[in-house]
N, C-alpha and C. Protein backbone atom coordinates (compact mmCIF):
# COMPACT_ATOMS: atom_id res chain seq x y z
N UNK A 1 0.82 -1.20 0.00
CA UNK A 1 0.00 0.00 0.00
C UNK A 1 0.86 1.26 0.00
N UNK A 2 2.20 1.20 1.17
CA UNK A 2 3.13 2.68 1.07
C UNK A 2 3.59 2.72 -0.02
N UNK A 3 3.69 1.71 -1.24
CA UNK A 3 4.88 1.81 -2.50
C UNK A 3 4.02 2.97 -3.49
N UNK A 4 2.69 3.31 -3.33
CA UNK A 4 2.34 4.36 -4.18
C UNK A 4 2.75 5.44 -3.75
N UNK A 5 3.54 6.07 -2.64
CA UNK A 5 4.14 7.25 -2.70
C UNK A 5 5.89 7.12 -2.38
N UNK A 6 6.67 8.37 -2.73
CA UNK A 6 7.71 8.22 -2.19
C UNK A 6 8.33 8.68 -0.90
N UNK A 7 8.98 8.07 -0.37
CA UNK A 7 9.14 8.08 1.32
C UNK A 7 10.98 8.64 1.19
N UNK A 8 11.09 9.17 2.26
CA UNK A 8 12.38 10.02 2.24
C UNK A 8 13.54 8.94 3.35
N UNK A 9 12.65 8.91 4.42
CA UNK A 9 13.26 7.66 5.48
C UNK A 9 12.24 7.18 5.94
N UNK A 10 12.55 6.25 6.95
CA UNK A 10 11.52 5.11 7.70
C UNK A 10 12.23 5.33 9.26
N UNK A 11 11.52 5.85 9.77
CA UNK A 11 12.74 5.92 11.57
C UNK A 11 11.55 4.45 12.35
N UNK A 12 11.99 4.45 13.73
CA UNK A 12 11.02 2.69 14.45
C UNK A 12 11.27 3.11 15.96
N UNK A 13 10.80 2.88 16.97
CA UNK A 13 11.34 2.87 18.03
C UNK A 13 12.02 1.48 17.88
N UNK A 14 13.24 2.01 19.16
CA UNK A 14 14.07 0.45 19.15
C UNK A 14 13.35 -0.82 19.37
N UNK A 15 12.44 -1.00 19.94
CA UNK A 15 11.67 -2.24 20.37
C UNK A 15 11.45 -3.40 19.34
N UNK A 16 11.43 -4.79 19.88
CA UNK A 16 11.79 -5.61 18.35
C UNK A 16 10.36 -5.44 17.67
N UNK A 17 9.30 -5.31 17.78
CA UNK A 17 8.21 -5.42 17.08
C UNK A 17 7.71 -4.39 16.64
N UNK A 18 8.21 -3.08 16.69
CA UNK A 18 8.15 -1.80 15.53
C UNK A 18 9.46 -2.26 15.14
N UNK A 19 10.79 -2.56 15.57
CA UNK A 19 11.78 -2.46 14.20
C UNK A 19 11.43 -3.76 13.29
N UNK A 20 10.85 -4.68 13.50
CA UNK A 20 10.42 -5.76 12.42
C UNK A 20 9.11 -5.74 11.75
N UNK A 21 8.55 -4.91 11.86
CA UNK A 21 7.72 -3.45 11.23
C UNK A 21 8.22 -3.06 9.96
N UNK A 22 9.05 -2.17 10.88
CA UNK A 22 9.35 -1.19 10.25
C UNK A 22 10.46 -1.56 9.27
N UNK A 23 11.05 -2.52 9.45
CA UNK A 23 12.41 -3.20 8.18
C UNK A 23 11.43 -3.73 7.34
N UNK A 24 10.32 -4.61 7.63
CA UNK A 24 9.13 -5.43 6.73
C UNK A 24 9.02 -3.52 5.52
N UNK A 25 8.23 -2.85 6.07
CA UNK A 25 7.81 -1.83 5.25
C UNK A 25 8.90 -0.95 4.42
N UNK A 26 10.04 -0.58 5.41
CA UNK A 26 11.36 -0.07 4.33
C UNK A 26 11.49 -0.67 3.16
N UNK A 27 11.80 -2.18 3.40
CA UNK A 27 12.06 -2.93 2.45
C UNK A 27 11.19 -3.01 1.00
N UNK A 28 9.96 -3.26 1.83
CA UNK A 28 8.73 -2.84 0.50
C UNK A 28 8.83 -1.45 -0.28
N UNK A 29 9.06 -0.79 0.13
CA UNK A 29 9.18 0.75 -0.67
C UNK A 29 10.35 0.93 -0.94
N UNK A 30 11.63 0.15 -0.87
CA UNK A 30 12.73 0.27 -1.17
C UNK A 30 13.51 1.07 -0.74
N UNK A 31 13.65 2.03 0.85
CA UNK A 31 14.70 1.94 1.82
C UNK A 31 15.79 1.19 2.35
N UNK A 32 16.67 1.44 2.36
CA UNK A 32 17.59 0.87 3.06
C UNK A 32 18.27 0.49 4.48
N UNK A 33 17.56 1.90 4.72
CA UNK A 33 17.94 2.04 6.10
C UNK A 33 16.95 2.12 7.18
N UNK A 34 16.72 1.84 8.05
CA UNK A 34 15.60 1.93 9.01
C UNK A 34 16.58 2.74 10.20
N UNK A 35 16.20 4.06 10.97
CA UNK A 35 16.75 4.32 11.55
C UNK A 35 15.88 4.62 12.99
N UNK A 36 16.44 3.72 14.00
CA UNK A 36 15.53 3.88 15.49
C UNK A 36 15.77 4.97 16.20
N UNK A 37 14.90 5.43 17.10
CA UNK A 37 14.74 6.69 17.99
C UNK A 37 14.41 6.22 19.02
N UNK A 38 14.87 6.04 20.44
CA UNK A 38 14.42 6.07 21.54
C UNK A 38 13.46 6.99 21.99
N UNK A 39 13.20 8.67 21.44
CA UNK A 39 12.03 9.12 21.75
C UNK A 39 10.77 8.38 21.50
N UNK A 40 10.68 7.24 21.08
CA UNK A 40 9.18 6.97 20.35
C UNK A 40 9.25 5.26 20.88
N UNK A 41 9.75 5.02 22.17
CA UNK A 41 9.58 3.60 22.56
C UNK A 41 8.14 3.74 23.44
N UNK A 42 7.50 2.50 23.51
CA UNK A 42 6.36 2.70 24.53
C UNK A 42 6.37 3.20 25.47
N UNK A 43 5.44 3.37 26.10
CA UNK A 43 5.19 4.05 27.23
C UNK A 43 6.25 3.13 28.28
N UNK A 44 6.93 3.82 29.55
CA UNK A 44 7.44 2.76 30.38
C UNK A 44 6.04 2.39 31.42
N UNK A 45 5.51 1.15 31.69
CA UNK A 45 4.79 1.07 32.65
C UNK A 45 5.20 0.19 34.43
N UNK A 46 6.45 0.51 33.86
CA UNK A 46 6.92 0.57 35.87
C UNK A 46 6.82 -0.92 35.99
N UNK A 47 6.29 -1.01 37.11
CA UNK A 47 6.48 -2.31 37.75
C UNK A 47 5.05 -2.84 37.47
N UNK A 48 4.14 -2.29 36.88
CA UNK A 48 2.85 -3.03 35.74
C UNK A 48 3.97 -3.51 34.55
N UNK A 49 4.84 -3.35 34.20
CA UNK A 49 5.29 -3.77 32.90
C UNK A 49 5.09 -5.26 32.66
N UNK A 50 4.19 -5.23 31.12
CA UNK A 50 4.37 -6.95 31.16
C UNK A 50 2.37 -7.14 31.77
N UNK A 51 1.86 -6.77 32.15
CA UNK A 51 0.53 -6.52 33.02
C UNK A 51 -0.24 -6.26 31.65
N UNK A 52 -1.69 -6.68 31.81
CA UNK A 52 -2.95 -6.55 31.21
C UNK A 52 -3.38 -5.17 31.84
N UNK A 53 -4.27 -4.85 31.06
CA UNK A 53 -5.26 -3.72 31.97
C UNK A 53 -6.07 -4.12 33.50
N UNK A 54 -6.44 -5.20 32.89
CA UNK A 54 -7.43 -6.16 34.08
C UNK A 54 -5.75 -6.36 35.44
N UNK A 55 -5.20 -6.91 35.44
CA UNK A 55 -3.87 -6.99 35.99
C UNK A 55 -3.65 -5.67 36.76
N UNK A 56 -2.72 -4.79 35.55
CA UNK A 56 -3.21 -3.51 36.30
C UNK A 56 -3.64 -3.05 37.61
N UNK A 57 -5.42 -2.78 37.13
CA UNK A 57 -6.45 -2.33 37.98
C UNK A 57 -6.36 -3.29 39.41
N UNK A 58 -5.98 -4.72 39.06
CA UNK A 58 -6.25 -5.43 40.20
C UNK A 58 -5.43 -5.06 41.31
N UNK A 59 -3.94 -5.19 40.83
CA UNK A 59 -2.95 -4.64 41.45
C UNK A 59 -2.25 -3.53 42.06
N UNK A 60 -3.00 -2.12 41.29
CA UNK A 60 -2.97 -1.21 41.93
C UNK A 60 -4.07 -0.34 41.52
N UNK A 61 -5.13 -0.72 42.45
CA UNK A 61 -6.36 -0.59 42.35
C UNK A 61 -6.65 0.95 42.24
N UNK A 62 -5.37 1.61 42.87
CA UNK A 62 -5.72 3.13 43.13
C UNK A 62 -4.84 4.32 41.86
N UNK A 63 -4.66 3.61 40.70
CA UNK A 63 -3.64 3.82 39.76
C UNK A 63 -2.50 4.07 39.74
N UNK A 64 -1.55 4.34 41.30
CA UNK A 64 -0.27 5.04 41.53
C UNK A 64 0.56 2.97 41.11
N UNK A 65 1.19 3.50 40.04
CA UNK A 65 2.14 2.37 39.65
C UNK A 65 3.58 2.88 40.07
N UNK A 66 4.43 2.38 40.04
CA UNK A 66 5.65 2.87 41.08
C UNK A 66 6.20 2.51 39.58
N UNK A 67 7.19 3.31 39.13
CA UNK A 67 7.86 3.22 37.86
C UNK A 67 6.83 3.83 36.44
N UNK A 68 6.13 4.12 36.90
CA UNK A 68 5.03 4.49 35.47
C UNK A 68 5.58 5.89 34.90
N UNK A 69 6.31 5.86 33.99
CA UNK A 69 6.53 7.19 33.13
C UNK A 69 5.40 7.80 32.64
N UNK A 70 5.66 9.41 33.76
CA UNK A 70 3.84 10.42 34.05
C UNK A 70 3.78 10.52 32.55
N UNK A 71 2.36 10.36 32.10
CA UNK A 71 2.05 10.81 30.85
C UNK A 71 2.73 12.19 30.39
N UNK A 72 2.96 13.10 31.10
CA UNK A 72 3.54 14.58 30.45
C UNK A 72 5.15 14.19 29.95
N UNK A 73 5.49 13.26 30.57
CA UNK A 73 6.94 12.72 30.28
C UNK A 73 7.04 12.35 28.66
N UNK A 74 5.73 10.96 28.57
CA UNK A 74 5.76 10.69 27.28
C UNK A 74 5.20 11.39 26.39
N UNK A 75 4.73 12.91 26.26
CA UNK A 75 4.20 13.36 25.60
C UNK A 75 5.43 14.34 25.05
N UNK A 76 6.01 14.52 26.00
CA UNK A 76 7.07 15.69 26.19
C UNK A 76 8.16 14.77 25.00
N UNK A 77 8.38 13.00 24.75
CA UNK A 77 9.61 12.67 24.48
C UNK A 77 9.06 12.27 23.26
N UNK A 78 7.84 12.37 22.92
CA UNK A 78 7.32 11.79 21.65
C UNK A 78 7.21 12.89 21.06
N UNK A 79 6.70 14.14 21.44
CA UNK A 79 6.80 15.62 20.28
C UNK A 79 8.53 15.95 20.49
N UNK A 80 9.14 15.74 20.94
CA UNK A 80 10.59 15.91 21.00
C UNK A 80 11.02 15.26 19.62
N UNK A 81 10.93 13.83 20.03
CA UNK A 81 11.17 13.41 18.55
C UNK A 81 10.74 13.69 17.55
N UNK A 82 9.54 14.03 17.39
CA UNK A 82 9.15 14.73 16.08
C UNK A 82 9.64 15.95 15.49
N UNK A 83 10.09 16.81 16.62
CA UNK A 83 10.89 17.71 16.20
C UNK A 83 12.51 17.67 15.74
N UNK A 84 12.95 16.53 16.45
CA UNK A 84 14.47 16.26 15.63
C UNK A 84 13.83 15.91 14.07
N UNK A 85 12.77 15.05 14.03
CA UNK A 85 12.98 14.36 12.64
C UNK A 85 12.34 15.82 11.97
N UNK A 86 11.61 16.64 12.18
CA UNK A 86 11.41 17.95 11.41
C UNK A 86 12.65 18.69 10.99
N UNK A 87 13.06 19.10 12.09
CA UNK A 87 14.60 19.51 11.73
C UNK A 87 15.66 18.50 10.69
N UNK A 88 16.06 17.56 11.02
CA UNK A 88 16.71 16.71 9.99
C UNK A 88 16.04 16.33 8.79
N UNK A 89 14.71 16.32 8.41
CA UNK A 89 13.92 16.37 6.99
C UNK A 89 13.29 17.25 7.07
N UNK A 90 13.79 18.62 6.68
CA UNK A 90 12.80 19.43 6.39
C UNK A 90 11.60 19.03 5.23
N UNK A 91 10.16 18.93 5.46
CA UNK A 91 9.63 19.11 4.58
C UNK A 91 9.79 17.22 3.61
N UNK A 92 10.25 16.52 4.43
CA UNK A 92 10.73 15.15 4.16
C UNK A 92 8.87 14.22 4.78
N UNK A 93 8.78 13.27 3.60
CA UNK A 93 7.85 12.21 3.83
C UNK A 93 8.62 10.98 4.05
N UNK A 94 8.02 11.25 6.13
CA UNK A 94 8.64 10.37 6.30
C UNK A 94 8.05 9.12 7.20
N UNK A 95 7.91 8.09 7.53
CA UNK A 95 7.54 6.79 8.13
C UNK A 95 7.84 6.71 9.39
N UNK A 96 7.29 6.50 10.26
CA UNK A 96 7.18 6.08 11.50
C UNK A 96 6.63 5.20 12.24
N UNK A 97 7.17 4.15 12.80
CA UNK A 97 6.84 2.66 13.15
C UNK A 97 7.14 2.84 14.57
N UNK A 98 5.83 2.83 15.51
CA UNK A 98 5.61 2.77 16.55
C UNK A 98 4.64 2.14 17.93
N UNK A 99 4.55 2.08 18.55
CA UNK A 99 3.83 1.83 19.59
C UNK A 99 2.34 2.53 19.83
N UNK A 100 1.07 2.26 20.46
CA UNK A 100 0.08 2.36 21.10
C UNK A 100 0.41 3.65 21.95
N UNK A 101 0.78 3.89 22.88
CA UNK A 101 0.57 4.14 23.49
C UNK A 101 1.68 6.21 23.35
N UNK A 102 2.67 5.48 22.19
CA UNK A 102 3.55 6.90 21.85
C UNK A 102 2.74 7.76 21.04
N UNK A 103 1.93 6.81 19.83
CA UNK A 103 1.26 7.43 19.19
C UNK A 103 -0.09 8.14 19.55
N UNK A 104 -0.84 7.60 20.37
CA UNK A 104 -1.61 8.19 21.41
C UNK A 104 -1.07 9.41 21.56
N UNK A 105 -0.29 9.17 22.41
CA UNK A 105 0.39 11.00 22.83
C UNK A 105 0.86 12.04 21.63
N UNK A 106 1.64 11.62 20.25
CA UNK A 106 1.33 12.11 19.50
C UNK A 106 -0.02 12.75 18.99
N UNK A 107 -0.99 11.99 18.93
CA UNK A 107 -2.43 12.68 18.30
C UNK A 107 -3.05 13.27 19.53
N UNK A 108 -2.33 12.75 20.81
CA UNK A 108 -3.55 13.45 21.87
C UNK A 108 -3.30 15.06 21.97
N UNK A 109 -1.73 15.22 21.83
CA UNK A 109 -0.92 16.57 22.03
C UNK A 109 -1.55 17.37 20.52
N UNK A 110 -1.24 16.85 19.14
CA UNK A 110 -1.53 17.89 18.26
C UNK A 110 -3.19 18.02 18.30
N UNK A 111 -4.14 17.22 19.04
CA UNK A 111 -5.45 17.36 18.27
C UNK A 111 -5.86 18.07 19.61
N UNK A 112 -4.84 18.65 20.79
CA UNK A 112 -5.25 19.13 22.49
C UNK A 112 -6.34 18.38 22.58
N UNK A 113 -6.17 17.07 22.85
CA UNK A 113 -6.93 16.32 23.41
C UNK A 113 -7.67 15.86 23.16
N UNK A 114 -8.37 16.02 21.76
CA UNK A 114 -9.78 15.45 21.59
C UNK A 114 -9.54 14.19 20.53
N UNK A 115 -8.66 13.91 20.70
CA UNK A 115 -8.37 12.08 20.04
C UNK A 115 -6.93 12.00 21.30
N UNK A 116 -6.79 9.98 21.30
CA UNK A 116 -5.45 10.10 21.54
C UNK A 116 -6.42 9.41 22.88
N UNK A 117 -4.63 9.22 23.85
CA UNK A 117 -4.62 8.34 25.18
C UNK A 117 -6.41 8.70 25.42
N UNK A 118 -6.49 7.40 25.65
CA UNK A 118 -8.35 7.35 26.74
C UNK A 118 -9.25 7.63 26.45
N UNK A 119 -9.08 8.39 24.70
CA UNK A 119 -10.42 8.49 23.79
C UNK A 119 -10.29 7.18 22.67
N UNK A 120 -9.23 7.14 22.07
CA UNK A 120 -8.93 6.24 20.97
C UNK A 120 -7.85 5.09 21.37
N UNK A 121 -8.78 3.91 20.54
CA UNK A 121 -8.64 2.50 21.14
C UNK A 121 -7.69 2.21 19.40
N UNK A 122 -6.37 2.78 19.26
CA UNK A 122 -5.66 2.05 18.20
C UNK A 122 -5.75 0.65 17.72
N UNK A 123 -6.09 0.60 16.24
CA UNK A 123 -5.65 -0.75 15.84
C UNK A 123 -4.27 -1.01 15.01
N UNK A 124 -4.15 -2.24 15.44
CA UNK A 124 -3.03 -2.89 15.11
C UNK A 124 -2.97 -2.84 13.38
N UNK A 125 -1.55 -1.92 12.52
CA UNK A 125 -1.67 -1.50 11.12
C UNK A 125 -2.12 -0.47 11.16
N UNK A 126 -2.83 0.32 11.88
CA UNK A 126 -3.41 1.36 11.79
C UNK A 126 -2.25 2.90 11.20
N UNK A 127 -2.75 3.26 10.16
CA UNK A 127 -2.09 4.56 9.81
C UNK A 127 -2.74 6.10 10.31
N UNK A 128 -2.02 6.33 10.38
CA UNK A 128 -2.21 8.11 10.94
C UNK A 128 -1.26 8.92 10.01
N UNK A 129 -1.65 10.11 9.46
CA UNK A 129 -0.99 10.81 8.57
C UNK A 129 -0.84 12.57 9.27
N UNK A 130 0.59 13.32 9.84
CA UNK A 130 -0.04 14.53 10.35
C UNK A 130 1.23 14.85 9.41
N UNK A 131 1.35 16.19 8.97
CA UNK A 131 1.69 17.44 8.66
C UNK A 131 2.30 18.44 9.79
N UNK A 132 3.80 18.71 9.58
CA UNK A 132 3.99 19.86 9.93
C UNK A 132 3.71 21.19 9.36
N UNK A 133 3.02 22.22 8.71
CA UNK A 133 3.30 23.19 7.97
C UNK A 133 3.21 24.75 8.84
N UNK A 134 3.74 25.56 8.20
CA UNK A 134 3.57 26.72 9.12
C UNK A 134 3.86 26.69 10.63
N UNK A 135 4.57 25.85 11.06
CA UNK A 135 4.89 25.45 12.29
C UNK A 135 3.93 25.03 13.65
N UNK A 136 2.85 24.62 13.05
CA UNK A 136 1.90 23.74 13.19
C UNK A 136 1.55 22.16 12.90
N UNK A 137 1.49 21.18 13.52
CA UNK A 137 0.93 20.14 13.39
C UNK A 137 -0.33 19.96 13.21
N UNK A 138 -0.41 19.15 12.06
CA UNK A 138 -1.77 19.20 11.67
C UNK A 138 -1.96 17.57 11.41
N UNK A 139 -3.16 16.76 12.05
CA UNK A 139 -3.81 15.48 12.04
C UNK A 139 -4.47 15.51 10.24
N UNK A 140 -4.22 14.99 9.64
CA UNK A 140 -5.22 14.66 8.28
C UNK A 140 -6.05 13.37 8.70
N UNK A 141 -5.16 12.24 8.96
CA UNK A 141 -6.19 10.90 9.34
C UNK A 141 -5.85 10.30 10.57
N UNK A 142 -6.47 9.39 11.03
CA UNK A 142 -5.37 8.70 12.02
C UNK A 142 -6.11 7.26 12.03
N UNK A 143 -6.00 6.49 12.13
CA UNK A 143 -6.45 5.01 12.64
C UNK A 143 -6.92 4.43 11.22
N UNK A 144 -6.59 4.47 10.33
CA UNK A 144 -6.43 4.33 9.09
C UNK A 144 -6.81 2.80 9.10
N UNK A 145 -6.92 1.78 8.99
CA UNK A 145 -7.03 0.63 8.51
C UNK A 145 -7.91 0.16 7.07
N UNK A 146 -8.38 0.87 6.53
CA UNK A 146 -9.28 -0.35 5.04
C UNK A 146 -8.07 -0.05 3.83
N UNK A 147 -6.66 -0.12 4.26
CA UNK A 147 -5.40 -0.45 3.24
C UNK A 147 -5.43 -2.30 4.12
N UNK A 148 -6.01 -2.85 5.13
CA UNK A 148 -5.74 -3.84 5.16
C UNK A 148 -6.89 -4.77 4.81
N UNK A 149 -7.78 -4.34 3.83
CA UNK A 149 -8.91 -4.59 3.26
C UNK A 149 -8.81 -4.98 2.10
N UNK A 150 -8.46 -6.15 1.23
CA UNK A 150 -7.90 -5.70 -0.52
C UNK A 150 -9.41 -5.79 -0.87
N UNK A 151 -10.56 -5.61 -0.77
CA UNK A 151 -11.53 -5.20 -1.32
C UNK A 151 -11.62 -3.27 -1.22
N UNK A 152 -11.32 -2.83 -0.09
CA UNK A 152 -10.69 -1.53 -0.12
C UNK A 152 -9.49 -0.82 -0.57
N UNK A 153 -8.82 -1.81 -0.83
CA UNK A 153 -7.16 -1.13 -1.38
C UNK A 153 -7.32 -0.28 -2.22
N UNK A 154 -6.79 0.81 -1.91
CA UNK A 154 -6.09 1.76 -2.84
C UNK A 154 -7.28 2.92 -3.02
N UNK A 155 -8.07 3.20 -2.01
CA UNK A 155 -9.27 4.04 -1.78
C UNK A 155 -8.94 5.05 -1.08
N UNK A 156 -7.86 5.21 -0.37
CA UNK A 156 -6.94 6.01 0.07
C UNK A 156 -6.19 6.91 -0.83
N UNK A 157 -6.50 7.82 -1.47
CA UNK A 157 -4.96 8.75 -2.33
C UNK A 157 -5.04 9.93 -1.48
């Protein structure tokens, strides 16, 4: 589905299941390089790490998780990164292979809140498309899935 446009780079958080992602999709559009960012690894969830939601709640019934990186943290390290990769591609279409819970904070921060962590339930493949212009972030789509539809393919331009 990405091979109908051209892509400048492909960046992944380090984690093995966005970088085997994200090498699967380079490869298809004919990148070479996949380059990882620690700004854009999941959320840390402390000593829940590894825990269900149900788990979770059971365990610390009152939400204080001891190790839980505060949401302003990950919001703060996920628009961080977006701004190195702005700066290093200006004006560059570029790919990003990530996590639930980074991308959340991405759309929750540019849309101030009204998508993102605790409104939107991401699916797995799901594309999101934002725009820097005018020094603004701007959401076009987000949760994208009927490219994994081949009765829908290619309904997207």
């Amino acid at each position: 589905y990405l091979r109908r446009w051209r892509w400048d780079a492909v960046f992944t958080s380090p984690l093995q299941r966005s970088k085997e992602s994200a090498c699967l999709i380079a490869r298809a559009i004919g990148i070479h390089e996949v380059q990882e960012m620690n700004h854009f690894l999941e959320r840390d969830f402390g000593q829940a790490e590894g825990l269900t939601s149900e788990e979770r709640r059971r365990r610390y019934p009152d939400g204080t998780v001891p190790g839980l990186e505060p949401w302003e943290q990950l919001r703060h390290r996920t628009m961080q990164g977006l701004d190195v990769l702005v700066k290093g591609y200006p004006g560059g279409k570029l790919i990003l292979v990530a996590h639930g819970g980074a991308i959340n904070a991405i759309l929750a921060t540019i849309s101030a809140g009204s998508i993102g962590s605790g409104k939107t339930v991401l699916r797995n493949a799901g594309l999101s498309l934002i725009h820097f212009q005018h020094a603004i972030w701007e959401i076009e789509f987000y949760n994208y899935t009927a490219h994994l539809d081949a009765r829908d393919f290619g309904r997207l331009t």
